[in-house]
PDB file of N, CA and C in Angstrom:
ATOM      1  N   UNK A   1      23.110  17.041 -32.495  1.00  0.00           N
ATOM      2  CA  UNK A   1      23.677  17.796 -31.402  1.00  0.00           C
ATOM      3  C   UNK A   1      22.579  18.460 -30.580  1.00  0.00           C
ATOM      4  N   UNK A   2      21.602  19.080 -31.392  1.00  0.00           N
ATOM      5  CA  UNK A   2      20.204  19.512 -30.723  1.00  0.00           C
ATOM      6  C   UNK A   2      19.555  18.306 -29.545  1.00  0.00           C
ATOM      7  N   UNK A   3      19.639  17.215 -29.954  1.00  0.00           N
ATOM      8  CA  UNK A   3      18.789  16.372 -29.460  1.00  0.00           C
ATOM      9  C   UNK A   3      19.436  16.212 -28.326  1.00  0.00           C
ATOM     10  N   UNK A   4      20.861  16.101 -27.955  1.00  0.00           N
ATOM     11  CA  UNK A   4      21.732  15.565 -26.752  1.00  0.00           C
ATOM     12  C   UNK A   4      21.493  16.849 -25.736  1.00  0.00           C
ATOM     13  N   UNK A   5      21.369  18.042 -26.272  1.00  0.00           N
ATOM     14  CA  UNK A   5      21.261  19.166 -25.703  1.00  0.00           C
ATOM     15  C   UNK A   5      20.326  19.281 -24.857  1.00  0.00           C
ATOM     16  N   UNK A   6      19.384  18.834 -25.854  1.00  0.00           N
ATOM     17  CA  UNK A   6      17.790  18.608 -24.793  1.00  0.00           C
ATOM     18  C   UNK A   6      17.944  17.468 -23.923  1.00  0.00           C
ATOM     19  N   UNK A   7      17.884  16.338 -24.299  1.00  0.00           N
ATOM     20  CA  UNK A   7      17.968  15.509 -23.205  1.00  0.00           C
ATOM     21  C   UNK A   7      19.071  15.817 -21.846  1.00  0.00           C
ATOM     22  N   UNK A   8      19.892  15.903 -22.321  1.00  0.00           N
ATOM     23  CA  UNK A   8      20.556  16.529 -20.919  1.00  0.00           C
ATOM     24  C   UNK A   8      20.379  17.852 -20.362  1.00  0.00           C
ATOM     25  N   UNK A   9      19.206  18.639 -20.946  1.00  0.00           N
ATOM     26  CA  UNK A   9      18.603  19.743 -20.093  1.00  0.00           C
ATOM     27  C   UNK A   9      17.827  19.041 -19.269  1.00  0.00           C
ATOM     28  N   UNK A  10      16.963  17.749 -19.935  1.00  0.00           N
ATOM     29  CA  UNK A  10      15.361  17.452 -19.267  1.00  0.00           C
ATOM     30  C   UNK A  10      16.041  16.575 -18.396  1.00  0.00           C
ATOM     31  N   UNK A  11      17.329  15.753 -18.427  1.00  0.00           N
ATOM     32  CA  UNK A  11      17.930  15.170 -17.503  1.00  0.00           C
ATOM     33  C   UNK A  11      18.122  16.279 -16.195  1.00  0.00           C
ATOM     34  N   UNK A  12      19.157  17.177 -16.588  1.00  0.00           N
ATOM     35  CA  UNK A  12      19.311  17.804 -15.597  1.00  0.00           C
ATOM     36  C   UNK A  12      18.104  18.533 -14.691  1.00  0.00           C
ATOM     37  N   UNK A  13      17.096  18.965 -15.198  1.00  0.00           N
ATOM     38  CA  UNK A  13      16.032  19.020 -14.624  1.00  0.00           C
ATOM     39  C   UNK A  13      15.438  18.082 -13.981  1.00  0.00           C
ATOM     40  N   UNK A  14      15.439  17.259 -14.168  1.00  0.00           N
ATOM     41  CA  UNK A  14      14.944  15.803 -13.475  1.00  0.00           C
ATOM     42  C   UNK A  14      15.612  15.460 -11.965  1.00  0.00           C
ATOM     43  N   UNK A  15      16.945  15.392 -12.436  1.00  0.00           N
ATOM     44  CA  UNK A  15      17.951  15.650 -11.094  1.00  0.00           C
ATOM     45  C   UNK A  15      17.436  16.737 -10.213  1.00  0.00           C
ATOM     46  N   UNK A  16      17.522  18.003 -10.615  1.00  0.00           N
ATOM     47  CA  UNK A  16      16.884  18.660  -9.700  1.00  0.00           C
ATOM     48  C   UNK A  16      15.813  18.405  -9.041  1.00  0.00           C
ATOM     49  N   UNK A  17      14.692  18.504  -9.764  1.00  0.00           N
ATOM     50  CA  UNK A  17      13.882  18.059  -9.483  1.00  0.00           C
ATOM     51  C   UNK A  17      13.790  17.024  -8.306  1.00  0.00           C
ATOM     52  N   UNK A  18      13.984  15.574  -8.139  1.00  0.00           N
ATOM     53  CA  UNK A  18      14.381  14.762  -7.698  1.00  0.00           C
ATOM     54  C   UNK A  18      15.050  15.611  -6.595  1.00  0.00           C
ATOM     55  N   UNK A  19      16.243  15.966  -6.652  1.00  0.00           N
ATOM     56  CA  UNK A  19      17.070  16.554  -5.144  1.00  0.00           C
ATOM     57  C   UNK A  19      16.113  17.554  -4.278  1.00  0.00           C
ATOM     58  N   UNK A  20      15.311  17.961  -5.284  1.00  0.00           N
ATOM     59  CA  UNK A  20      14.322  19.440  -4.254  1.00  0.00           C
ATOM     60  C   UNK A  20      13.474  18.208  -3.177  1.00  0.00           C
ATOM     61  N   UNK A  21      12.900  17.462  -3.756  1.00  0.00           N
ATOM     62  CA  UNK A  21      11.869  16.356  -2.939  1.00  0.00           C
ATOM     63  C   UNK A  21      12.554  15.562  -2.344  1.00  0.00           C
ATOM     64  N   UNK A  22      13.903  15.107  -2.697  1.00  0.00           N
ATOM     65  CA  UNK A  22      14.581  14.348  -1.070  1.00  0.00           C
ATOM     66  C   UNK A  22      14.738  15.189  -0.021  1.00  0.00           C
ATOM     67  N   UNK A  23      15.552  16.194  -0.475  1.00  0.00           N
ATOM     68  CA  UNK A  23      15.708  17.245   0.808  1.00  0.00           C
ATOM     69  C   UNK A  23      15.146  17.538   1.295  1.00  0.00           C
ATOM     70  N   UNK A  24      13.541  17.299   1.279  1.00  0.00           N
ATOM     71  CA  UNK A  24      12.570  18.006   2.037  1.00  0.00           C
ATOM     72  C   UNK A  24      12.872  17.841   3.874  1.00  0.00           C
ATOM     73  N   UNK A  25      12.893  16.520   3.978  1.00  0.00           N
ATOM     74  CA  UNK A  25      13.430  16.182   5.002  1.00  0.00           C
ATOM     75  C   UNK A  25      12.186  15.552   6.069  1.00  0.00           C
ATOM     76  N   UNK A  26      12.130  15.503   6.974  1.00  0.00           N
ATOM     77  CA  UNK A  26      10.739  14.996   8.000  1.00  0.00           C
ATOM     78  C   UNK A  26       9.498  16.019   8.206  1.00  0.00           C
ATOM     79  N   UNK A  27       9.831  16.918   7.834  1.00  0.00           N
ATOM     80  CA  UNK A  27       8.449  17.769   7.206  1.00  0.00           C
ATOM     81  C   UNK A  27       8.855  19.037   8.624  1.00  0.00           C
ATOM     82  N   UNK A  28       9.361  18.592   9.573  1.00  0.00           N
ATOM     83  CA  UNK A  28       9.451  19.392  10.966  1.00  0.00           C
ATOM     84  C   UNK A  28      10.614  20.551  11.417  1.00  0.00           C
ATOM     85  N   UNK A  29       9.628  21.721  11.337  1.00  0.00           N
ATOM     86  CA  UNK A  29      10.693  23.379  10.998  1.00  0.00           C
ATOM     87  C   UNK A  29      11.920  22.555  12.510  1.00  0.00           C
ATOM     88  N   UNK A  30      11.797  22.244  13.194  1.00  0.00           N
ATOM     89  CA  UNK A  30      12.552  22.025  14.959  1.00  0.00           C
ATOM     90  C   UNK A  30      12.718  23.038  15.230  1.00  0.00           C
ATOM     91  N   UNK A  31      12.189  24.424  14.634  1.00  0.00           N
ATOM     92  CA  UNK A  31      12.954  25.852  15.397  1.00  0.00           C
ATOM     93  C   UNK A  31      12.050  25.793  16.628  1.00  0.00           C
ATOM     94  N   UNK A  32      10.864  25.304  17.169  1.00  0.00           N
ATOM     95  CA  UNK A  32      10.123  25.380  18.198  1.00  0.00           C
ATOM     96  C   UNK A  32       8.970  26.926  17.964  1.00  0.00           C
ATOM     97  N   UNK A  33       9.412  27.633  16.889  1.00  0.00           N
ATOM     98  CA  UNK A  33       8.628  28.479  16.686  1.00  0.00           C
ATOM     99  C   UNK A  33       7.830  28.725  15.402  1.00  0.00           C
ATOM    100  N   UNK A  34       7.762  27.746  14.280  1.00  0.00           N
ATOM    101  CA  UNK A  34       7.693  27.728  13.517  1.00  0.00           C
ATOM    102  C   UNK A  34       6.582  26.452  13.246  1.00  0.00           C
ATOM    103  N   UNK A  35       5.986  26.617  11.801  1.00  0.00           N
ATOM    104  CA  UNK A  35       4.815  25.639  11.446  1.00  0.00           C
ATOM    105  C   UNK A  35       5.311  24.048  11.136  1.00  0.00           C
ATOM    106  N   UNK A  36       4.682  23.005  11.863  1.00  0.00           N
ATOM    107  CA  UNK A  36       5.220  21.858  11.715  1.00  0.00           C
ATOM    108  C   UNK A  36       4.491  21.353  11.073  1.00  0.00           C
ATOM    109  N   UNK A  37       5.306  20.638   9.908  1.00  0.00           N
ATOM    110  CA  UNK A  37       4.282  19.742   9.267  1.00  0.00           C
ATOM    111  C   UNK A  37       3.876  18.141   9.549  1.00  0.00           C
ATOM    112  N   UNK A  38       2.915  17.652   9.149  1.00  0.00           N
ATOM    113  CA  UNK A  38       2.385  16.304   9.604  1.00  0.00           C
ATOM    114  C   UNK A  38       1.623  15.516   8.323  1.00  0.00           C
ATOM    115  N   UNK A  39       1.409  14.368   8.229  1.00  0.00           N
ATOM    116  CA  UNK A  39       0.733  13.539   6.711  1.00  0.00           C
ATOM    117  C   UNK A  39       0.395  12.772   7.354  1.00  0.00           C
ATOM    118  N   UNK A  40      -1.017  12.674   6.856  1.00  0.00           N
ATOM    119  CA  UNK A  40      -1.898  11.609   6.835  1.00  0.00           C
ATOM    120  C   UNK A  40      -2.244  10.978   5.238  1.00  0.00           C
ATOM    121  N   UNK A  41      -2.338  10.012   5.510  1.00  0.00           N
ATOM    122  CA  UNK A  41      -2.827   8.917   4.129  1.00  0.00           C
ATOM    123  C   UNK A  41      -3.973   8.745   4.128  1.00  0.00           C
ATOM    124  N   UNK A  42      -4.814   8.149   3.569  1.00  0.00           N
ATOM    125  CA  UNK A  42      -6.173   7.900   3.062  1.00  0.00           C
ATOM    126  C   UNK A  42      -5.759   6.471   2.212  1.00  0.00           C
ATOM    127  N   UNK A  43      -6.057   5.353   2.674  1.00  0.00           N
ATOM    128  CA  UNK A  43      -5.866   3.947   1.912  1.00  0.00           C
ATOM    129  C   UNK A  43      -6.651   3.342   2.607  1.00  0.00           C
ATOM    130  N   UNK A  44      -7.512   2.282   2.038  1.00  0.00           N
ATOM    131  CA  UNK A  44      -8.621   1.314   2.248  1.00  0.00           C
ATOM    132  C   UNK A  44      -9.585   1.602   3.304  1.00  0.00           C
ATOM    133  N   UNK A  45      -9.851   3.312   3.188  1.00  0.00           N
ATOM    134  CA  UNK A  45     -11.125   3.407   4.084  1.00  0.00           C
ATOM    135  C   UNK A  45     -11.019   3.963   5.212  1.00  0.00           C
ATOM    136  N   UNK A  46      -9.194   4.398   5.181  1.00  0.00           N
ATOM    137  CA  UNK A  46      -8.164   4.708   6.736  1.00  0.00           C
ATOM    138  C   UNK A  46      -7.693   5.579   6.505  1.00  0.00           C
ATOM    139  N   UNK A  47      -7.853   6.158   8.170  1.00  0.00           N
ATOM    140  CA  UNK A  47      -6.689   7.273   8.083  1.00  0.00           C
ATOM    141  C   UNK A  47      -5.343   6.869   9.002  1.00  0.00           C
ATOM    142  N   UNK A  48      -4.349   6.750   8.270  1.00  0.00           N
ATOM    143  CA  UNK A  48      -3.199   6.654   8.562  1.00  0.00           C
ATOM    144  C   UNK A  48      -1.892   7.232   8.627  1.00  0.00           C
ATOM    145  N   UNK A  49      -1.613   8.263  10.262  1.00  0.00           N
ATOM    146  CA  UNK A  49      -1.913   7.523  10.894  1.00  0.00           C
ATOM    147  C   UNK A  49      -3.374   8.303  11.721  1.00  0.00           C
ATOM    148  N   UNK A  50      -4.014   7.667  12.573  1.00  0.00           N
ATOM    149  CA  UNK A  50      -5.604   8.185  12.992  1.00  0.00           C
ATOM    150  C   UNK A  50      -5.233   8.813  14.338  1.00  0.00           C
ATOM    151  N   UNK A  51      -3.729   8.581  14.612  1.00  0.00           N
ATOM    152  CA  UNK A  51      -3.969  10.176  15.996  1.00  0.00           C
ATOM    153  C   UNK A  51      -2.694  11.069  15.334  1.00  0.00           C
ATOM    154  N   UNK A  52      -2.551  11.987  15.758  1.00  0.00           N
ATOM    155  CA  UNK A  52      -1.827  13.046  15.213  1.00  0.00           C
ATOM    156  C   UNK A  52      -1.354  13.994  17.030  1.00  0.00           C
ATOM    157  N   UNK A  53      -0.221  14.153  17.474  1.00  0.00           N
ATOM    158  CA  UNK A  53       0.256  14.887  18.499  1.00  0.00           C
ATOM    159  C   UNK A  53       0.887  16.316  18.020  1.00  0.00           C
ATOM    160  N   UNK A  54       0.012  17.321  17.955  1.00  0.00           N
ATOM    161  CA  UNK A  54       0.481  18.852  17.669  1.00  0.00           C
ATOM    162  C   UNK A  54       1.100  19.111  18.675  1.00  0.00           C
ATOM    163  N   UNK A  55       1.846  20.441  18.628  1.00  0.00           N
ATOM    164  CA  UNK A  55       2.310  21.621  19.524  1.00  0.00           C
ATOM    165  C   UNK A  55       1.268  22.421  19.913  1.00  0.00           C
ATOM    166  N   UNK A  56       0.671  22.735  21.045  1.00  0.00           N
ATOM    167  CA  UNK A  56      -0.103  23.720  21.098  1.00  0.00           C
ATOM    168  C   UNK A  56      -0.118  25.053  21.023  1.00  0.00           C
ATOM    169  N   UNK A  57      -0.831  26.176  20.509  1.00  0.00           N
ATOM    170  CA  UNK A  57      -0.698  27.018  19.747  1.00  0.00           C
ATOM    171  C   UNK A  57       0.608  27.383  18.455  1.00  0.00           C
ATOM    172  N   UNK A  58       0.513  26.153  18.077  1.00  0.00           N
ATOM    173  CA  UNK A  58       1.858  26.877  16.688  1.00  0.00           C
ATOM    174  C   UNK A  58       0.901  25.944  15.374  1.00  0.00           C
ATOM    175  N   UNK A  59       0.992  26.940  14.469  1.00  0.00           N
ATOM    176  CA  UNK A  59       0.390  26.352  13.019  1.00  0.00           C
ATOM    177  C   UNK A  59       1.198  25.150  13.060  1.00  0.00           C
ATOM    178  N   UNK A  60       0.113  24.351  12.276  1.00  0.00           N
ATOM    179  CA  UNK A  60       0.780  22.988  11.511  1.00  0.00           C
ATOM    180  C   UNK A  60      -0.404  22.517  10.676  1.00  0.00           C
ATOM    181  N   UNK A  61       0.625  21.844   9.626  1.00  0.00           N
ATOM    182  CA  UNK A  61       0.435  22.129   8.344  1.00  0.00           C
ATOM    183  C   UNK A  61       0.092  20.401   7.712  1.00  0.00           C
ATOM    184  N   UNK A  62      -0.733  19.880   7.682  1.00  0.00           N
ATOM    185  CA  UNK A  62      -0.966  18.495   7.808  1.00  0.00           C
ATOM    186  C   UNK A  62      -1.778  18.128   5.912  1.00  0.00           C
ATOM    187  N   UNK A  63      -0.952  17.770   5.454  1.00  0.00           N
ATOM    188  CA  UNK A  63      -0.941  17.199   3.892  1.00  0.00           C
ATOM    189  C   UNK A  63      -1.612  15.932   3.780  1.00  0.00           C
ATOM    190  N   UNK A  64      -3.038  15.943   3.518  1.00  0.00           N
ATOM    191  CA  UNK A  64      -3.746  14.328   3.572  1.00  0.00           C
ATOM    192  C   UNK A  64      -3.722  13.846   2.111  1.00  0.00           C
ATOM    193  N   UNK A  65      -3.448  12.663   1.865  1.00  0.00           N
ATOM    194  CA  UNK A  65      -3.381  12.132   0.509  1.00  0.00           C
ATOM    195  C   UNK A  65      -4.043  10.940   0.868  1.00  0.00           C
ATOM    196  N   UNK A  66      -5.016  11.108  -0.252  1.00  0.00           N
ATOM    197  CA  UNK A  66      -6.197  10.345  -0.568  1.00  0.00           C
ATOM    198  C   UNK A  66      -5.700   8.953  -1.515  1.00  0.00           C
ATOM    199  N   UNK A  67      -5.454   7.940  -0.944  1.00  0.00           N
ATOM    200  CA  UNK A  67      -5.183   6.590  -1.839  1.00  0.00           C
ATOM    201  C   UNK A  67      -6.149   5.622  -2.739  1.00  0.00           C
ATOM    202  N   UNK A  68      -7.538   6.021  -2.422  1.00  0.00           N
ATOM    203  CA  UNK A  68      -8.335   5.279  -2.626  1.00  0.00           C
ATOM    204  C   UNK A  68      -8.810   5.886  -3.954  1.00  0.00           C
ATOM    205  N   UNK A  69     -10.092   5.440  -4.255  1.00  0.00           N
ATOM    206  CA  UNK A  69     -10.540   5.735  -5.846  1.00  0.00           C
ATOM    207  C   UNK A  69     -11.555   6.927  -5.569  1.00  0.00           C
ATOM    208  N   UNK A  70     -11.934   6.845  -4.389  1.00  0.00           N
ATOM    209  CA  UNK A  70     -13.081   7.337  -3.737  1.00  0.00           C
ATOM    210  C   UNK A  70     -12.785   8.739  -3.359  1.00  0.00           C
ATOM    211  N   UNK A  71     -14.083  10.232  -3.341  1.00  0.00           N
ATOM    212  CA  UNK A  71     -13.551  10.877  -2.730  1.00  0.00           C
ATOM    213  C   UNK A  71     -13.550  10.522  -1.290  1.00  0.00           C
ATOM    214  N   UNK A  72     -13.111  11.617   0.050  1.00  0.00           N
ATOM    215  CA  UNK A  72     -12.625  11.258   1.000  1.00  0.00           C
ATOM    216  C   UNK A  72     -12.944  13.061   1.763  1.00  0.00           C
ATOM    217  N   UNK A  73     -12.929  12.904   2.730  1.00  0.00           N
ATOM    218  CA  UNK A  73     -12.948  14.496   3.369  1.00  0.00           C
ATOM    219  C   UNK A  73     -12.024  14.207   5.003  1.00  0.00           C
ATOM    220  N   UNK A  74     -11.561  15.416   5.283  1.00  0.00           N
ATOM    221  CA  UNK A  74     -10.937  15.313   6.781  1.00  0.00           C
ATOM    222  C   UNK A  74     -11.715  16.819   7.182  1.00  0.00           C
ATOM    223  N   UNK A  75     -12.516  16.413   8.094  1.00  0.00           N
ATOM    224  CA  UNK A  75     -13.143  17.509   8.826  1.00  0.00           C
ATOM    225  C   UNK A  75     -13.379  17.200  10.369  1.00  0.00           C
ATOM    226  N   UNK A  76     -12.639  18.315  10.706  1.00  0.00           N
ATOM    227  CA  UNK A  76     -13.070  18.298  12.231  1.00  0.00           C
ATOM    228  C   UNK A  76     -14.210  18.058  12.870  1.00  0.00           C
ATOM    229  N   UNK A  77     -13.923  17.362  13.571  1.00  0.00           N
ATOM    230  CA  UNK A  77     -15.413  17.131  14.431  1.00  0.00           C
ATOM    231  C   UNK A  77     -16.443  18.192  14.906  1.00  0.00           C
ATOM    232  N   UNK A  78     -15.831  19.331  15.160  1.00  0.00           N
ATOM    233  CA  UNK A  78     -16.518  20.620  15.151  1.00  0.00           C
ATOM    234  C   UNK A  78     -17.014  21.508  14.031  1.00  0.00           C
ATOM    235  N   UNK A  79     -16.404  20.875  12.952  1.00  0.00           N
ATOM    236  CA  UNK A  79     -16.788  21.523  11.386  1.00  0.00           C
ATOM    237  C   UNK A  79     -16.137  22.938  11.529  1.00  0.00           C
ATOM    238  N   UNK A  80     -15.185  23.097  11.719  1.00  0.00           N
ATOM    239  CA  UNK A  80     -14.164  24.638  11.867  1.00  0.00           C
ATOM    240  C   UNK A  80     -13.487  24.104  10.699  1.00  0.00           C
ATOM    241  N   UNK A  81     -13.208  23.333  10.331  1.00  0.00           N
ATOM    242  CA  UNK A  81     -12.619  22.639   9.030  1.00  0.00           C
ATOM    243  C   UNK A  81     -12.884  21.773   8.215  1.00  0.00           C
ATOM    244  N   UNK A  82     -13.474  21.408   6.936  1.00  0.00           N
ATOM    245  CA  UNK A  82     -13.573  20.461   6.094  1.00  0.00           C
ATOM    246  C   UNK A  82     -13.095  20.522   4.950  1.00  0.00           C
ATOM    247  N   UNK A  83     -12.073  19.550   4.234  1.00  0.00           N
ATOM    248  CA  UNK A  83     -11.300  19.324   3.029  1.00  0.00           C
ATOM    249  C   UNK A  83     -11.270  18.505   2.369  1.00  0.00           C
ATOM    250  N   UNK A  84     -12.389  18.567   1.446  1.00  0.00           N
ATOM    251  CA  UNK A  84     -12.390  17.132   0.631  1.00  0.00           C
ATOM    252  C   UNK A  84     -10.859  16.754  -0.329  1.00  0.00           C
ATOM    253  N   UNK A  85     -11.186  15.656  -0.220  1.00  0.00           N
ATOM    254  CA  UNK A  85      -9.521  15.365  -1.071  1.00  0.00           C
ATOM    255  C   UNK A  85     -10.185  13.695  -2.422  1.00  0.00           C
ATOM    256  N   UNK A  86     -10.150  14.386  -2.899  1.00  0.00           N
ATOM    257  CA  UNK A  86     -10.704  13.801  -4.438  1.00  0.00           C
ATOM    258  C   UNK A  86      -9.300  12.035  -4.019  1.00  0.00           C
ATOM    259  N   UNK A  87      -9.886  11.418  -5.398  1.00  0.00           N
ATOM    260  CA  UNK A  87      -9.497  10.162  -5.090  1.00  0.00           C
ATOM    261  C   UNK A  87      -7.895  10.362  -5.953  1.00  0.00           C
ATOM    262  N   UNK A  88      -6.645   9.617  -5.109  1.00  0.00           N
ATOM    263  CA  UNK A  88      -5.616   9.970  -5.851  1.00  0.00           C
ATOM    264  C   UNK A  88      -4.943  11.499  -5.670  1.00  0.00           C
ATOM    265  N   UNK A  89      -5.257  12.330  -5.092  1.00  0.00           N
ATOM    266  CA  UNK A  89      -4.510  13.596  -4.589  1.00  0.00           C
ATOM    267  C   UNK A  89      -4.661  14.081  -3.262  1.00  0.00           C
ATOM    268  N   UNK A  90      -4.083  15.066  -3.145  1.00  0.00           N
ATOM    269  CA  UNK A  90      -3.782  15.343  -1.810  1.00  0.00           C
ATOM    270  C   UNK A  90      -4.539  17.377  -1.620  1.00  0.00           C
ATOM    271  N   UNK A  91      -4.655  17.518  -0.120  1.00  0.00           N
ATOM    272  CA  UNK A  91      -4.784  18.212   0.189  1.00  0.00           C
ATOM    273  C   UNK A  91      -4.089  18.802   1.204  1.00  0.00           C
ATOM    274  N   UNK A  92      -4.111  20.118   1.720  1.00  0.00           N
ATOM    275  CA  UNK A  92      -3.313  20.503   2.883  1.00  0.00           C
ATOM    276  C   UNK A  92      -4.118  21.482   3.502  1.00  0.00           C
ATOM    277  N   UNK A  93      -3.905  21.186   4.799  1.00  0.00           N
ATOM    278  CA  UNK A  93      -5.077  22.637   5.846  1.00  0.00           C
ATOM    279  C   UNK A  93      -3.802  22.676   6.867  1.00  0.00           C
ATOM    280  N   UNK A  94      -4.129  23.808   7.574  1.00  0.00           N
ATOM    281  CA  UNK A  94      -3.126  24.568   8.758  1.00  0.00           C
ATOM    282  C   UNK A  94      -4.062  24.422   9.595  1.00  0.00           C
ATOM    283  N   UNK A  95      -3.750  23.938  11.054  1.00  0.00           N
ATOM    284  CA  UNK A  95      -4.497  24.142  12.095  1.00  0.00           C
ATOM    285  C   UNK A  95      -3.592  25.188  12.896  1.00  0.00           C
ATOM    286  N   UNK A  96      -4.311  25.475  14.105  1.00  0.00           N
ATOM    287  CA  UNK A  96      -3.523  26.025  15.241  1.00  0.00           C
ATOM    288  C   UNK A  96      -4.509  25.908  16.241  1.00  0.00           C
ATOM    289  N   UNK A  97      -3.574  24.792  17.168  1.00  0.00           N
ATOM    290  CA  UNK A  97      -4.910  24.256  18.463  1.00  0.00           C
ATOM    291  C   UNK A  97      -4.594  24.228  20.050  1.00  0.00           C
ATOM    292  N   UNK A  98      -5.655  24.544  20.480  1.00  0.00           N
ATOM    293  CA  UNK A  98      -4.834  24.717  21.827  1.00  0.00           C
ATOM    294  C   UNK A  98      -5.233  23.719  22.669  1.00  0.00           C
ATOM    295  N   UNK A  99      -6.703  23.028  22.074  1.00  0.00           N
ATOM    296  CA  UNK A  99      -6.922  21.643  22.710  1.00  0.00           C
ATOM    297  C   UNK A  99      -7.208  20.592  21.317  1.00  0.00           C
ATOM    298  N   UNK A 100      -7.261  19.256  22.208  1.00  0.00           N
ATOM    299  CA  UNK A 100      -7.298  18.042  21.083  1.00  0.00           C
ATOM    300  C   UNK A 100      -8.633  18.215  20.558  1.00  0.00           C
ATOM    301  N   UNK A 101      -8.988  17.452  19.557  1.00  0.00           N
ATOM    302  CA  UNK A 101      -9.848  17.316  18.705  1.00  0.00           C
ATOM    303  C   UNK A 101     -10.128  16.116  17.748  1.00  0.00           C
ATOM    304  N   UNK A 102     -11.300  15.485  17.600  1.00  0.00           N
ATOM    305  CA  UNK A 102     -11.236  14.471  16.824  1.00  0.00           C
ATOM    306  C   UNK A 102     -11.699  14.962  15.466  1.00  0.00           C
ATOM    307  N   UNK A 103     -11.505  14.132  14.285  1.00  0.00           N
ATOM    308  CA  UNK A 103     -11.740  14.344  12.782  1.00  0.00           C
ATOM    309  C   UNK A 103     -12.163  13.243  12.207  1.00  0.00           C
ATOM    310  N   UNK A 104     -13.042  13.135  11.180  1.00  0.00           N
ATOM    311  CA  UNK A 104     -13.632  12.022  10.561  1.00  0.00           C
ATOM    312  C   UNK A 104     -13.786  12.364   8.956  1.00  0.00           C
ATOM    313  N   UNK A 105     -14.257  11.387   8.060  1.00  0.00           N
ATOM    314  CA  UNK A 105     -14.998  11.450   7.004  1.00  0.00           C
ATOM    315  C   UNK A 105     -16.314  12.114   6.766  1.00  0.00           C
ATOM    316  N   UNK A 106     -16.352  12.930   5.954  1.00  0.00           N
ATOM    317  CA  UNK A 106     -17.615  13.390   6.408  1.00  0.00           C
ATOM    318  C   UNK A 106     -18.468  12.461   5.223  1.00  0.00           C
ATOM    319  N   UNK A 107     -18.026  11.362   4.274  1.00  0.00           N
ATOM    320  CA  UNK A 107     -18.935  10.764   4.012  1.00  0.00           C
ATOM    321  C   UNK A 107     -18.579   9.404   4.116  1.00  0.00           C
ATOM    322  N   UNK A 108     -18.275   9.042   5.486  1.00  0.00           N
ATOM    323  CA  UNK A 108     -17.541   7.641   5.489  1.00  0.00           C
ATOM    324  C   UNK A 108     -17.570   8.223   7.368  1.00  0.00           C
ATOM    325  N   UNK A 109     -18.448   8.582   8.218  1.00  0.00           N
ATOM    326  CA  UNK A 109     -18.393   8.836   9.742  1.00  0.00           C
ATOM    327  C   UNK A 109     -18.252   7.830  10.360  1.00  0.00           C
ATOM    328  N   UNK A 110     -18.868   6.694   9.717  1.00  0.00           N
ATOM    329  CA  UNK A 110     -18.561   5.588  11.050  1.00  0.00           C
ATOM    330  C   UNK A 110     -17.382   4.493  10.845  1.00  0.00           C
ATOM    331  N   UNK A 111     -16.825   4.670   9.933  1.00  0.00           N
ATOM    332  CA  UNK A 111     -15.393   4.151   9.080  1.00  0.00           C
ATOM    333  C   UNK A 111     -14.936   5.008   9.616  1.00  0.00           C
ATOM    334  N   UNK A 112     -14.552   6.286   9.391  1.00  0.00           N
ATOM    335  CA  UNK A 112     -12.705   7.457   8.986  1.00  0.00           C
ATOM    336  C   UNK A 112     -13.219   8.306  10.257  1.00  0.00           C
ATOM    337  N   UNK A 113     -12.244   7.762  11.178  1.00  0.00           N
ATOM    338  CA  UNK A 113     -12.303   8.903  12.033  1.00  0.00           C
ATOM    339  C   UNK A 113     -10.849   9.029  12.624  1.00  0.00           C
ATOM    340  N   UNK A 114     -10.318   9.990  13.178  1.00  0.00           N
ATOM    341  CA  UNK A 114      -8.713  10.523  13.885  1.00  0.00           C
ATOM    342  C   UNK A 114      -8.879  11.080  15.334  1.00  0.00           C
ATOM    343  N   UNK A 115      -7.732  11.635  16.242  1.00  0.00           N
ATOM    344  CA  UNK A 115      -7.537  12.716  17.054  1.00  0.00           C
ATOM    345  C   UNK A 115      -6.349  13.027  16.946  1.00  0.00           C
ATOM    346  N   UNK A 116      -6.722  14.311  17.295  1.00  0.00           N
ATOM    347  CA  UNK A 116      -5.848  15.280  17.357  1.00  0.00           C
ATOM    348  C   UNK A 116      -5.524  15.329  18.852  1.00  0.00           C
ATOM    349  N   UNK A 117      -4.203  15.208  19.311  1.00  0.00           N
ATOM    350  CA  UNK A 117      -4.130  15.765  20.776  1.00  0.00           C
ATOM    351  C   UNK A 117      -2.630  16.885  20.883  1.00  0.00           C
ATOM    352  N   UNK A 118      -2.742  17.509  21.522  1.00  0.00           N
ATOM    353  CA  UNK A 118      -2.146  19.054  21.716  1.00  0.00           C
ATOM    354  C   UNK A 118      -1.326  18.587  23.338  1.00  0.00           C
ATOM    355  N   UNK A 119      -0.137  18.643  22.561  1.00  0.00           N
ATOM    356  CA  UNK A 119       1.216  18.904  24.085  1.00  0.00           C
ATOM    357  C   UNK A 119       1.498  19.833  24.247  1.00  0.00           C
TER     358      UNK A 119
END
């Protein structure tokens, strides 16, 4: 009776679990005042996708996940930001921009590069 107990706790946790990460939804608050989020990937040497269209002046919140084996970095071209993201996980930085900007690898520059452009 113990054993059914547990499994249908770790079940039901699982479910949850599971329902918290569908609902997330497209990552985007739409209140127009609020932080939008954005993802970039890291797979075979790429950033995908390599332009990115912010809101200008409102935080956003951009989650890079690293696919490769390799580490990987997303740093602004101005170096106001750099985030290495180890091979297999992810990272997250907040910008808030009022003009575009490009971003690259900082050990992969002439491979991994992005822009940022601001509407």
């Amino acid at each position: 009776m113990r054993r059914r107990a547990l499994r249908l706790g770790a079940a039901s946790f699982s479910v949850a679990l599971l329902m918290a990460a569908c609902s997330s939804g497209d990552g985007s608050t739409g209140d127009g005042g609020g932080a939008t989020d954005q993802t970039i990937t890291i797979s075979n040497f790429t950033f995908d996708p390599s332009t990115l269209t912010v809101p200008s002046g409102q935080d956003v919140t951009i989650k890079v996940t690293n696919n490769d084996d390799v580490e990987h970095s997303f740093t602004l071209d101005d170096d106001s930001v750099s985030q290495d993201v180890e091979g297999g996980e992810s990272q997250t930085v907040t910008l808030n921009l009022t003009d575009g900007i490009g971003w690259h690898c900082e050990y992969h520059p002439d491979r991994m590069t992005g822009t940022v452009t601001v509407s």
